[in-house]
Protein backbone atom coordinates (compact mmCIF):
# COMPACT_ATOMS: atom_id res chain seq x y z
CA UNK A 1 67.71 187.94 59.23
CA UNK A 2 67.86 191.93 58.76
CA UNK A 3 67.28 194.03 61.62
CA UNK A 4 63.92 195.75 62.07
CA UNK A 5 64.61 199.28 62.80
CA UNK A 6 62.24 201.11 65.86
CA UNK A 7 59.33 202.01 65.44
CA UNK A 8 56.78 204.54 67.52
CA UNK A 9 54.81 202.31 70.21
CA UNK A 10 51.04 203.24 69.10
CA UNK A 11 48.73 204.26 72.39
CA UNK A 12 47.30 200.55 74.25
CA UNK A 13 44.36 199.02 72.10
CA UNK A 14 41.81 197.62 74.44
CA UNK A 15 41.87 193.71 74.07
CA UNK A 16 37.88 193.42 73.28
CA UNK A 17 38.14 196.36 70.51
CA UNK A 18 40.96 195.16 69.08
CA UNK A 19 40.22 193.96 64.93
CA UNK A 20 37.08 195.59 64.91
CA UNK A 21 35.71 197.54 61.97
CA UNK A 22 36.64 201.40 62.43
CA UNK A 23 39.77 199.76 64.69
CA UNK A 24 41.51 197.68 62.53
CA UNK A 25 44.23 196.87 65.71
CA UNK A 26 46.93 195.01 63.59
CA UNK A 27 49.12 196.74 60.68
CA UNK A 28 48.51 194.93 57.43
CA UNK A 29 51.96 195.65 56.16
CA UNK A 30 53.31 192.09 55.42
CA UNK A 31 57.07 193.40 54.91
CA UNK A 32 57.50 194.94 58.61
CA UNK A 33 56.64 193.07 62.52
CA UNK A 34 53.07 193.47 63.18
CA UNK A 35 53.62 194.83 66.85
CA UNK A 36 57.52 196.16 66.18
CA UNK A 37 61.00 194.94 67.22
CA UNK A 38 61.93 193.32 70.86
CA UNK A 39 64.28 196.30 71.19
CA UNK A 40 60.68 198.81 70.85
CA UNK A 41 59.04 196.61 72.92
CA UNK A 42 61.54 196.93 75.70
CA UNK A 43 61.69 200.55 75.66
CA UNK A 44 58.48 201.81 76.96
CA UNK A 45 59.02 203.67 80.02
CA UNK A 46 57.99 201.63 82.88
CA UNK A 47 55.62 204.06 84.11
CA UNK A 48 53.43 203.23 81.61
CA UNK A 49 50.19 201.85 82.96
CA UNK A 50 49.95 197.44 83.52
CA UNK A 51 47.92 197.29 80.07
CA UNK A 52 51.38 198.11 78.39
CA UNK A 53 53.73 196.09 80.41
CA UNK A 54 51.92 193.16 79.61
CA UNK A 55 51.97 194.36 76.08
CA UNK A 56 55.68 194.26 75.61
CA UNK A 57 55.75 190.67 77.64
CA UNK A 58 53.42 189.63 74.60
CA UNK A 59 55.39 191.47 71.97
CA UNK A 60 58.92 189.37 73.29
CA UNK A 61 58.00 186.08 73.35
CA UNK A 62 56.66 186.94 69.86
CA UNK A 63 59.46 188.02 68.53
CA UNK A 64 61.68 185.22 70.16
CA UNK A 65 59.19 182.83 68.46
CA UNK A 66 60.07 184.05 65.14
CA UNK A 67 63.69 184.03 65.80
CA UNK A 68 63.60 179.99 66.55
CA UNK A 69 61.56 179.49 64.15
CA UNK A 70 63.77 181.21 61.38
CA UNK A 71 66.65 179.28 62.28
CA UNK A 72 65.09 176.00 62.24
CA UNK A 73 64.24 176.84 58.57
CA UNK A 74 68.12 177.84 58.05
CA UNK A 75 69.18 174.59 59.59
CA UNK A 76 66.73 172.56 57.23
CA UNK A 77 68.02 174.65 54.24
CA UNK A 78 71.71 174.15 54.91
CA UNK A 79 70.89 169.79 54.90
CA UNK A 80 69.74 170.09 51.89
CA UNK A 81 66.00 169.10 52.44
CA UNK A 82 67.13 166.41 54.87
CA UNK A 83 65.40 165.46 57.91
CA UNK A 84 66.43 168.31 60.56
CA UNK A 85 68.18 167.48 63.38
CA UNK A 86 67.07 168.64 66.60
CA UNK A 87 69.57 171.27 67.68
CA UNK A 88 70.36 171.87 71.85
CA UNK A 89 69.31 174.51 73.87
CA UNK A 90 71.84 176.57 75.10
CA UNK A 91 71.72 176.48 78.72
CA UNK A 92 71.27 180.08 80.16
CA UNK A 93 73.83 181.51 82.76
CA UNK A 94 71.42 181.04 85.65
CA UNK A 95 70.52 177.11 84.81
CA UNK A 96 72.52 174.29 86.05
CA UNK A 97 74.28 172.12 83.26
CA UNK A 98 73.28 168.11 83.57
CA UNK A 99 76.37 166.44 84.42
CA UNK A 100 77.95 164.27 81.46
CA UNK A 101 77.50 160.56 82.74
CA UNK A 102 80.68 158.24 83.77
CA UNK A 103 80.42 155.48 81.70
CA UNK A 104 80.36 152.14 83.69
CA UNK A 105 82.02 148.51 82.55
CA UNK A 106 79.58 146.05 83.26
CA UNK A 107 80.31 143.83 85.69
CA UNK A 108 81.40 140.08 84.18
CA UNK A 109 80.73 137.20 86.15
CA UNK A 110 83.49 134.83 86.83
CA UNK A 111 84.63 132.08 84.66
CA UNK A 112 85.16 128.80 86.92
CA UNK A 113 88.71 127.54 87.58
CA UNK A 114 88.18 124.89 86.14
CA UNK A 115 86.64 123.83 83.16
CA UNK A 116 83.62 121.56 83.56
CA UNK A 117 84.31 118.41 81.46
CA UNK A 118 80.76 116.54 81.44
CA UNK A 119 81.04 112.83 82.18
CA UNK A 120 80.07 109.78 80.05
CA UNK A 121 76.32 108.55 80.02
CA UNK A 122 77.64 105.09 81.65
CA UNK A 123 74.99 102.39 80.84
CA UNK A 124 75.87 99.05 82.18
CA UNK A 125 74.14 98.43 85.81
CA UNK A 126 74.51 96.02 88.66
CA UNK A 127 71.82 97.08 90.40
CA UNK A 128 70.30 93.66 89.98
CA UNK A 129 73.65 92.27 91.40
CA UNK A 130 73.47 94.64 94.04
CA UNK A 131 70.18 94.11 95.78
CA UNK A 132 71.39 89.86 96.53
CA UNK A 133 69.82 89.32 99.64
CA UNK A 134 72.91 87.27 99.86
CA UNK A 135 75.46 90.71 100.53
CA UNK A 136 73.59 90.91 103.38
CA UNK A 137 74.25 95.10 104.77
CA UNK A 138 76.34 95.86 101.34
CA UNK A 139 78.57 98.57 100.80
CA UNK A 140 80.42 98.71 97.76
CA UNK A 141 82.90 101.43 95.57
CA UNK A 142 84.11 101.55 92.43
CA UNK A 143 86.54 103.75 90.85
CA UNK A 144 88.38 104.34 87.56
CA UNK A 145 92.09 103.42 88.84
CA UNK A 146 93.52 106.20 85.90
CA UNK A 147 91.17 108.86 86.02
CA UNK A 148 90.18 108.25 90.03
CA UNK A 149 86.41 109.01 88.88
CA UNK A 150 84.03 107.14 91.79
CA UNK A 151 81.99 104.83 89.04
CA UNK A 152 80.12 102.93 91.78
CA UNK A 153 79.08 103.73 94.80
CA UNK A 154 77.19 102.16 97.93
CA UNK A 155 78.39 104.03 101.55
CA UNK A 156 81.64 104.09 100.00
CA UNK A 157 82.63 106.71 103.11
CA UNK A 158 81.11 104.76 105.46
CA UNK A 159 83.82 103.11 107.87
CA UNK A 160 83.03 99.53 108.67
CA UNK A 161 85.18 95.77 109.79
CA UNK A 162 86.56 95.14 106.80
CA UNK A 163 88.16 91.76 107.75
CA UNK A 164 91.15 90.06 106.50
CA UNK A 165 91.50 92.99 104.00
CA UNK A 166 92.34 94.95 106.89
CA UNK A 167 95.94 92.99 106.22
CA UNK A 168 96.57 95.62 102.66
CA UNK A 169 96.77 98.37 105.22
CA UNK A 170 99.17 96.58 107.80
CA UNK A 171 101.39 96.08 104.77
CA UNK A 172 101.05 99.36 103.20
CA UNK A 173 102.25 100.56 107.05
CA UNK A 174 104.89 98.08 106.95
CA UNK A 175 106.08 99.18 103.95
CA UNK A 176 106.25 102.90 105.02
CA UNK A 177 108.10 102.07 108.74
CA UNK A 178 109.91 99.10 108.39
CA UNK A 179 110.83 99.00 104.80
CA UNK A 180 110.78 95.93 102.16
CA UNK A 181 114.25 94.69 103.54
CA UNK A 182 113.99 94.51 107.39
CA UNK A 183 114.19 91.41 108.74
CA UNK A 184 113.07 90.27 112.76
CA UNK A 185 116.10 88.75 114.36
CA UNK A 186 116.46 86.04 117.17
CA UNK A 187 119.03 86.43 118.82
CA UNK A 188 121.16 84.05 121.47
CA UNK A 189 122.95 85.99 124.60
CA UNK A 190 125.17 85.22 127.18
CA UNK A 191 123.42 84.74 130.51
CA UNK A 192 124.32 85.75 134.29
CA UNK A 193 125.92 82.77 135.27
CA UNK A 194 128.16 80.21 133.97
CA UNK A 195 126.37 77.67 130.99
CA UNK A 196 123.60 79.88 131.06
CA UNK A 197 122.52 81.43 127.51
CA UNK A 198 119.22 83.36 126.78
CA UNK A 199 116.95 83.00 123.82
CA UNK A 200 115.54 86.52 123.01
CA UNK A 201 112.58 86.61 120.19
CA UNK A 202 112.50 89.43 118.02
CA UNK A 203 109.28 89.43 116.85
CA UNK A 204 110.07 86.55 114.25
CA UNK A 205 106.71 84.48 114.56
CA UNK A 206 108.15 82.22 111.33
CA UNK A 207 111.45 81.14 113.14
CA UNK A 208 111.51 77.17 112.66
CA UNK A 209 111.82 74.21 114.45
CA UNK A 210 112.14 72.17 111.67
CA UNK A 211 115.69 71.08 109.97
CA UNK A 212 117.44 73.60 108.00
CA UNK A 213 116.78 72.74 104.77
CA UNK A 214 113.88 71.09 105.28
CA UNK A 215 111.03 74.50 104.96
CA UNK A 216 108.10 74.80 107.05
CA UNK A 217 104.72 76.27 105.85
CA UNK A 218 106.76 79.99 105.78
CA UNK A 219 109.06 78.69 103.11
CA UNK A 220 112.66 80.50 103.77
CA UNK A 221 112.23 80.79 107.45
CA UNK A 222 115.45 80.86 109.91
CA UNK A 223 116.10 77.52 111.94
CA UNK A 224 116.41 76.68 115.90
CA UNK A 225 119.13 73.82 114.70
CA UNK A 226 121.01 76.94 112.74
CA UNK A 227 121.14 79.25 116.02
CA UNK A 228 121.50 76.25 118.54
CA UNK A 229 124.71 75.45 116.81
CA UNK A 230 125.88 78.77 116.48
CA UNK A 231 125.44 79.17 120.45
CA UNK A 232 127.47 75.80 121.26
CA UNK A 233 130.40 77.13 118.97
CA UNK A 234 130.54 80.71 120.68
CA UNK A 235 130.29 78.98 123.77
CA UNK A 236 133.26 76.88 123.33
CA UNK A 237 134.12 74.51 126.10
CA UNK A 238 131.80 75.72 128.58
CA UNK A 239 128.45 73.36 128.23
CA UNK A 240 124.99 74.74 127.99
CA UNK A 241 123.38 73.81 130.78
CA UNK A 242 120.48 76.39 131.04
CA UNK A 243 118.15 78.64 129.14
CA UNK A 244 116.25 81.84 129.73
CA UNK A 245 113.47 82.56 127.26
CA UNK A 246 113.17 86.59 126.80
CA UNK A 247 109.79 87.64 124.85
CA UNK A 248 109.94 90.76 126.09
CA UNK A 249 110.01 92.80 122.84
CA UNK A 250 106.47 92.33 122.77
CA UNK A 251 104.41 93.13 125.54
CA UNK A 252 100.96 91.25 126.99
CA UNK A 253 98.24 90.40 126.68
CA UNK A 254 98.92 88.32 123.52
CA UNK A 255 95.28 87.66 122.80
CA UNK A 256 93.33 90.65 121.69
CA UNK A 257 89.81 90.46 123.49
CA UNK A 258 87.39 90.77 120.82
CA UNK A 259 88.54 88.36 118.79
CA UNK A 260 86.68 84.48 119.06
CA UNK A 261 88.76 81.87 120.88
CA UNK A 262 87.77 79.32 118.17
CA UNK A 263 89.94 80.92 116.10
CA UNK A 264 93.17 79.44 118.27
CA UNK A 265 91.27 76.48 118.45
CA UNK A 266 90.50 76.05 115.01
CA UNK A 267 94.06 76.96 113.80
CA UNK A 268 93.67 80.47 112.63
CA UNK A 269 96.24 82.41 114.99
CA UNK A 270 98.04 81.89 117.79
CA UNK A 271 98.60 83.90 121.00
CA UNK A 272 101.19 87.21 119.53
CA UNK A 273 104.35 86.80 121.71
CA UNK A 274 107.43 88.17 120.47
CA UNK A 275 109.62 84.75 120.73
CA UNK A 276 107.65 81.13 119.16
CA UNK A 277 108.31 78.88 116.37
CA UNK A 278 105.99 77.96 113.09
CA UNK A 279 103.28 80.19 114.21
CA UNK A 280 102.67 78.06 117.14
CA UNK A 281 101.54 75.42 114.62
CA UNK A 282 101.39 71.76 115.92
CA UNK A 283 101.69 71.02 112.82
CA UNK A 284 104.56 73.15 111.91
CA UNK A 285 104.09 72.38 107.49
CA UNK A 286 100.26 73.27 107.82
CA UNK A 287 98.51 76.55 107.06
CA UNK A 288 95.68 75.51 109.57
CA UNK A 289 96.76 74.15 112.30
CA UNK A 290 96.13 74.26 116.14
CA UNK A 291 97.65 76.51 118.41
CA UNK A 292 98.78 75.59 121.65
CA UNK A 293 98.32 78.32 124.93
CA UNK A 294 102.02 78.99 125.57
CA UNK A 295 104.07 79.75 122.53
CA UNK A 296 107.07 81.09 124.27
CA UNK A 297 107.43 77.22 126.21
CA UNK A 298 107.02 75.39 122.76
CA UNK A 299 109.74 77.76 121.52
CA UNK A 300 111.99 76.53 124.01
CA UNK A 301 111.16 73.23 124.62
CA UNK A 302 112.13 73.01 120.86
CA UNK A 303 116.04 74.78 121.23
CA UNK A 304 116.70 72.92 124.42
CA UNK A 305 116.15 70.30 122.06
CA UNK A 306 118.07 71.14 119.20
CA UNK A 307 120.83 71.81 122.19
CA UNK A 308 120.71 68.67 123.53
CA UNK A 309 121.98 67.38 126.91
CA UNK A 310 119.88 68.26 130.50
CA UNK A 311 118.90 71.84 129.92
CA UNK A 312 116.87 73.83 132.38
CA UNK A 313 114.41 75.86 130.97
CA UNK A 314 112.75 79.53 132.74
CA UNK A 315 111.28 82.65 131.68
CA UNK A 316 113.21 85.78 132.18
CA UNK A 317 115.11 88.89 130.78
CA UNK A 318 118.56 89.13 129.48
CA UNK A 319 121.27 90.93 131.32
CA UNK A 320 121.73 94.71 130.32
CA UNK A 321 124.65 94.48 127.70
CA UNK A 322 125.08 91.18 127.12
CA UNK A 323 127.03 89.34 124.63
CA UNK A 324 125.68 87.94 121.93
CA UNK A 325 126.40 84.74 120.48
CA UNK A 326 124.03 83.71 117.97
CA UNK A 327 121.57 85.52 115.67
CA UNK A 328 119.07 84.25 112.83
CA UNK A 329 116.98 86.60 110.70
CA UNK A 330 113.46 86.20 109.31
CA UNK A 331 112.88 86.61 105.34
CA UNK A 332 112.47 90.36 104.17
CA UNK A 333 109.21 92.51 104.87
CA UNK A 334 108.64 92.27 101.30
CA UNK A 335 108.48 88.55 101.27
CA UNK A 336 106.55 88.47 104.45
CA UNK A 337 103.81 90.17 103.02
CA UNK A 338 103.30 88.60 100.31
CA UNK A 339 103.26 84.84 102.44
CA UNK A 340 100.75 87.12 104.51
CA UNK A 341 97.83 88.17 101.90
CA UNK A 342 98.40 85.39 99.45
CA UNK A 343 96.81 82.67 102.24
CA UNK A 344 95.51 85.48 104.51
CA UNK A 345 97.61 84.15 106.79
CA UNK A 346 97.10 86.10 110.55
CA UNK A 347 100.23 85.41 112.49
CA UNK A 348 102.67 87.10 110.16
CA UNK A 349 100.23 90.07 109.36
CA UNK A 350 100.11 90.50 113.64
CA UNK A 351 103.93 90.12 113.28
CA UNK A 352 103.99 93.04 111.05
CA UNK A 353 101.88 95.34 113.34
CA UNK A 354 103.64 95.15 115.94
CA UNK A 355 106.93 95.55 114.81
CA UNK A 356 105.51 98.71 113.32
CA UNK A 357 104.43 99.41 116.67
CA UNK A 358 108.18 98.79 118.18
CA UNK A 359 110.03 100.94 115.35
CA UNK A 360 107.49 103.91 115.08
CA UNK A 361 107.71 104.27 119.31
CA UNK A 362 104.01 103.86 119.92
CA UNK A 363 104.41 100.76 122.23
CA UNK A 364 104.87 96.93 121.55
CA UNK A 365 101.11 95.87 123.04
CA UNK A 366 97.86 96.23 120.97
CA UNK A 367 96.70 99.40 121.73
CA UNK A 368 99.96 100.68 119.74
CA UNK A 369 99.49 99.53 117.02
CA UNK A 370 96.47 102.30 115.62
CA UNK A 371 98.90 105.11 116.37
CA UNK A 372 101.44 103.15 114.37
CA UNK A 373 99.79 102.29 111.54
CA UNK A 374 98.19 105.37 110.89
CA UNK A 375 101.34 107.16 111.37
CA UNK A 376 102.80 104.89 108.44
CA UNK A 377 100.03 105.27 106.09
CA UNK A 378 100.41 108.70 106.16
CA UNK A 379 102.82 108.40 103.26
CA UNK A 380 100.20 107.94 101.00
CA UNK A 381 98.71 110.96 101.68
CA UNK A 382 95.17 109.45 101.71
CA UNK A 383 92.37 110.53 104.59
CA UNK A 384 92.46 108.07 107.34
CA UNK A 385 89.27 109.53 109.05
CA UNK A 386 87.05 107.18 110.13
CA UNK A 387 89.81 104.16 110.10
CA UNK A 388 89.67 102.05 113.33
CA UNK A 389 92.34 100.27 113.95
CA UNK A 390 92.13 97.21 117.06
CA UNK A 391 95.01 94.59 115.19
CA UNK A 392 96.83 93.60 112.56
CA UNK A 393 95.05 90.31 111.03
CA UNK A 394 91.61 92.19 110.70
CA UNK A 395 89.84 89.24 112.97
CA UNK A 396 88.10 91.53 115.52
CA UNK A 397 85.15 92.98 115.01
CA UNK A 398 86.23 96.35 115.84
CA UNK A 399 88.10 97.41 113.03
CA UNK A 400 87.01 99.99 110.41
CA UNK A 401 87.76 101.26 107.04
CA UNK A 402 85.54 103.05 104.25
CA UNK A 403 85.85 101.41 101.22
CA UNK A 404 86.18 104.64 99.69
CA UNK A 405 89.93 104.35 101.22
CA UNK A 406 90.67 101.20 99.79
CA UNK A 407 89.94 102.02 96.42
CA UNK A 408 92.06 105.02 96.63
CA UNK A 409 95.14 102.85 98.99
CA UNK A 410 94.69 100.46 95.88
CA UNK A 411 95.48 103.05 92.80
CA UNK A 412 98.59 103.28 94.56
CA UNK A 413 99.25 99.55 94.31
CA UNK A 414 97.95 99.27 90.93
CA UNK A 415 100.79 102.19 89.82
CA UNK A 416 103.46 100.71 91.97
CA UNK A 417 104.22 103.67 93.65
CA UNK A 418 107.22 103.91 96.60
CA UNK A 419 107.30 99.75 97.63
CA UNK A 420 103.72 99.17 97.23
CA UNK A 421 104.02 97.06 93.67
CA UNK A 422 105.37 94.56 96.72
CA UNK A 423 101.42 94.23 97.81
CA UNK A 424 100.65 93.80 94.10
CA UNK A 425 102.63 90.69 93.92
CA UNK A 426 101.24 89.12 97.04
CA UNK A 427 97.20 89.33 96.05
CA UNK A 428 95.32 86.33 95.45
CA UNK A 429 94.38 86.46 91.64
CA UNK A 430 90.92 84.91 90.66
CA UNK A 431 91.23 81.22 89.04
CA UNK A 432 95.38 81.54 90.10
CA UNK A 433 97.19 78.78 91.02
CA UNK A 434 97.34 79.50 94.96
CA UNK A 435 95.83 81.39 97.46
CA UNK A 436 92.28 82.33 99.08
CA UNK A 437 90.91 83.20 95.49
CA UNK A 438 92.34 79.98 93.79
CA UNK A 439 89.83 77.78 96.16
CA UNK A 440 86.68 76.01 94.44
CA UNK A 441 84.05 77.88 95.89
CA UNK A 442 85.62 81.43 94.48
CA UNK A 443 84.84 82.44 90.81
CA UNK A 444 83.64 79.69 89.29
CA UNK A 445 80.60 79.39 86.96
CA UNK A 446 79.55 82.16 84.91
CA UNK A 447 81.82 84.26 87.66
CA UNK A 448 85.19 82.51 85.57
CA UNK A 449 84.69 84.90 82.96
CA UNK A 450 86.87 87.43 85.40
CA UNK A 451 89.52 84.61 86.17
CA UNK A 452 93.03 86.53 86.22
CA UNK A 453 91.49 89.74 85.31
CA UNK A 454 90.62 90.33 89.60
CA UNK A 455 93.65 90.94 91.98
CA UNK A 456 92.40 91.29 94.93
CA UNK A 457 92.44 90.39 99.26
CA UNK A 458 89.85 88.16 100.82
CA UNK A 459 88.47 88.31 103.89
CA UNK A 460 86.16 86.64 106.48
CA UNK A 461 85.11 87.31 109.80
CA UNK A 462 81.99 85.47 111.93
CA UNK A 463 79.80 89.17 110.95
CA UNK A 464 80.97 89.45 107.10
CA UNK A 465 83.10 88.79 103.94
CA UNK A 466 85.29 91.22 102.31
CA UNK A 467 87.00 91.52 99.04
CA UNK A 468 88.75 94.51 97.62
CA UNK A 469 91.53 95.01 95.29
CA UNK A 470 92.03 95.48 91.30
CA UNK A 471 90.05 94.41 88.31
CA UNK A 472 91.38 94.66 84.43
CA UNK A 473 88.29 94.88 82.90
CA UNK A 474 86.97 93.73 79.85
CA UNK A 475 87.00 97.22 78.11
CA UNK A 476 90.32 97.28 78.99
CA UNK A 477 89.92 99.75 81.50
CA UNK A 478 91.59 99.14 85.58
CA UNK A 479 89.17 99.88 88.61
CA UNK A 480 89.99 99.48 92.49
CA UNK A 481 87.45 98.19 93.99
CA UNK A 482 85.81 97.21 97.59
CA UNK A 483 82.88 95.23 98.79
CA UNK A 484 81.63 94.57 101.78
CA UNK A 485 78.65 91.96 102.66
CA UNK A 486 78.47 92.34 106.56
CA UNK A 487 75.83 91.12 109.57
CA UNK A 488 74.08 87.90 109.18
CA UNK A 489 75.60 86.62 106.33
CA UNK A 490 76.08 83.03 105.21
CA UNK A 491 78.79 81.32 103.41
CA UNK A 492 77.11 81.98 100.07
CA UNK A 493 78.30 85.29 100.40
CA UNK A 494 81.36 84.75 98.98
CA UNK A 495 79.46 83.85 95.81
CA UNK A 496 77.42 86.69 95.60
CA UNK A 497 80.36 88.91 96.17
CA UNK A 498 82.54 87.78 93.05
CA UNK A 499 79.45 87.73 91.10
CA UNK A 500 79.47 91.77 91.15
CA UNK A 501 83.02 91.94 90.89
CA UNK A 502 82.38 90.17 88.00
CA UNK A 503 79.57 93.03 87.00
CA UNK A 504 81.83 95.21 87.48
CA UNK A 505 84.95 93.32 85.40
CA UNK A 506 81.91 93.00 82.06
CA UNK A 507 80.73 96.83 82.86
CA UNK A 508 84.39 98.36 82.87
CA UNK A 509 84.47 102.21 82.51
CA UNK A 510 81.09 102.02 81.46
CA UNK A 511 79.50 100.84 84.62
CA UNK A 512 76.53 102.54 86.11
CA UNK A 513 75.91 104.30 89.66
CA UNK A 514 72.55 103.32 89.72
């Protein structure tokens, strides 16, 4: 733009004459400003009157009007026609610039650690199999024994008397303290006087009276005849003439309180004392077979016996440091279990508790043994809360376990981990040749269909049936399982139980929680 040179300021036109005929106000001169250049403007004196300051306000903002707009039409020339862009005003000295903004990440939300894998639509329910009136207060679990996924579920975590299948945890803390290759020894000791020898028990409820070589119901038992004569050859000339029975290692009362009396009576289990023979059988080849109320007396009415001659026979305590002169040893732990869960058998499963009890330090009475065992099953690294522990054999009422634990003790078994593959080989097996799931009234019917396919421990008490173990399903998948059918429950139980297991053995994997 060329520079308009000054002009003279003409005298102030009164606004209302101003383009009127005979006062034309405006130059008509289209080549120069109609009211001069800003630089004109701005030099009338200030003592001019107001009229002309407000002239030159008027004359400045027209003149900076025309500036913008000329350069607008520059810009728009020099794009070639385009669209103009809006060009920035240049902030003046005396205005604050906007501050450029930080630019800001936004925030991500967090992946999960792990990745969420969705499980199977399962479609095969027991529901139906579930609701038997005949399972009484049920509580069942299921779980995948590879994957450990919880497939079924009925107050899995709720702790409750699981019965004989208490026995799977006595072994598992048998296992864990003891080892598969202890053995309980009997031992024969010199007295305190001449032809006096003392019998001390070890905790070896299997010891024998019968002949060695003929077994008794604990096949591969030790023999009174084997450590009689043992004692008359370290004794040399010197007769036997009196015995001392020590069954000290195991301290009283041997009847726990809760459990039913009928169950000496009827042959189940005998009073726990740390020195008998067969179990305190009378009938020293049968599972079943009455007990009598002093074990430790049978015990040594049977070696006085075996020793022959007129031997006095008293209860008492060996001498500190005596010698010995005989010894016998029971079969392995790992054999002992599996005579133990195979026939349920209660005498050698309270053997195995409280030698637990001795070797961990808890005690040798009853109340030692849930310190004991616990302590032992902490191995596994499995939650004990909740278990209850009153015995070994699982007889009393008092006892508790969630099934959830079982399933979980029983992956273990199923893998073989440590010495647990030894409980493995001691479970009854559905339709097997022996043991407490071998019996007529267990799997039979449409319930054969899972016959060798279920491993698993039985178990019976007055207030419920139990069963729990491992079942090779028909999809070829493995689950643990446990069931419980507790409170006033029949005999019929039993059926109803294995007809779930055998829902769940058809179901597999694809078994239902609902």
């Amino acid at each position: 733009m060329v520079d308009t040179p000054e002009r003279p300021v003409p005298d102030p036109v009164d606004p209302a004459e101003a383009g009127t005929p005979g006062n034309p106000g405006t130059p008509t001169n289209p080549g120069t400003p109609a009211l001069g250049s800003a630089a004109s403007a701005a030099s009338v004196p200030p003592d001019r009157p107001a009229a002309a300051r407000r002239l030159r306000l008027i004359i400045a903002a027209a003149v900076a009007f025309v500036l913008l707009g000329s350069g607008a039409v520059w810009a728009g020339a020099a794009t070639g026609g385009l669209d103009p862009k809006p060009v920035a005003a240049v902030p003046s000295e005396t205005e604050t610039p906007m501050p450029t903004p930080t630019p800001t990440t936004p925030e991500l939300r967090p992946a999960p650690a792990v990745a969420t894998v969705a499980s199977p639509l399962r479609t095969c329910s027991v529901a139906d199999l579930a609701a038997d009136s005949r399972l009484g207060d049920f509580q069942a679990q299921v779980v995948n024994a590879d994957t450990g996924e919880i497939l079924f579920d009925r107050g899995g975590t709720t702790a409750s008397r699981a019965a004989s299948v208490m026995k799977v945890l006595t072994s598992a803390a048998a296992l864990s303290v003891l080892g598969p290759d202890y053995r309980a020894t009997t031992t024969v000791v010199a007295g305190s006087e001449p032809g006096q020898v003392v019998l001390v028990g070890g905790g070896d409820l299997t010891l024998s009276s019968t002949p060695t070589g003929d077994d008794s119901f604990y096949g591969g038992a030790a023999h009174l005849d084997a450590l009689a004569e043992q004692a008359r050859t370290a004794m040399g000339n010197t007769a036997i003439t009196s015995v001392v029975l020590d069954s000290s290692y195991f301290g009283d009362p041997g009847w726990e309180p809760s459990w039913d009396r009928k169950e000496q009576t009827d042959g189940y289990m005998p009073l726990i004392t740390a020195l008998q023979v067969d179990g305190d059988r009378d009938n020293p080849y049968n599972s079943t077979s009455a007990r009598s109320d002093d074990p430790v007396a049978r015990a040594g009415a049977a070696f006085a016996d075996e020793l022959g001659g007129d031997v006095s026979v008293t209860v008492g305590t060996a001498p500190e440091g005596a010698e010995q002169l005989a010894s016998v040893e029971s079969q392995p732990v790992s054999i002992l279990i599996q005579q133990s869960l195979i026939v349920s058998d209660n005498a050698l499963a309270e053997m195995l508790a409280r030698l637990v009890a001795v070797k961990s330090g808890t005690g040798n009475t009853f109340e030692a043994i849930q310190p004991a065992v616990l302590a032992g099953l902490e191995t596994y690294g499995i939650d004990t809360t909740g278990i209850l522990i009153t015995d070994g054999s699982g007889l009393s009422d008092n006892n508790a376990i969630p099934p959830a634990y079982l399933t979980q003790l029983f992956r273990q078994i199923d893998a073989r981990e440590g010495n647990l593959g030894v409980i493995f080989d001691g479970l009854p097996v559905a339709g097997g040749d022996s043991g407490s799931l071998s019996y007529s009234d267990r799997f039979t019917g449409d319930n054969a269909d899972a016959d060798g396919a279920v491993f698993a421990k039985t178990g019976w008490i007055d207030t419920g049936y139990t069963l729990a173990g491992i079942i090779n399903a028909q999809d070829g998948s493995t689950l643990t399982f446990a069931v419980y059918a507790l409170g006033d429950v029949g005999d019929n139980a039993k059926q109803a139980i294995d007809t779930i297991t055998t829902g769940f053995f058809r179901c597999g994997n694809n078994l239902a929680n609902y």
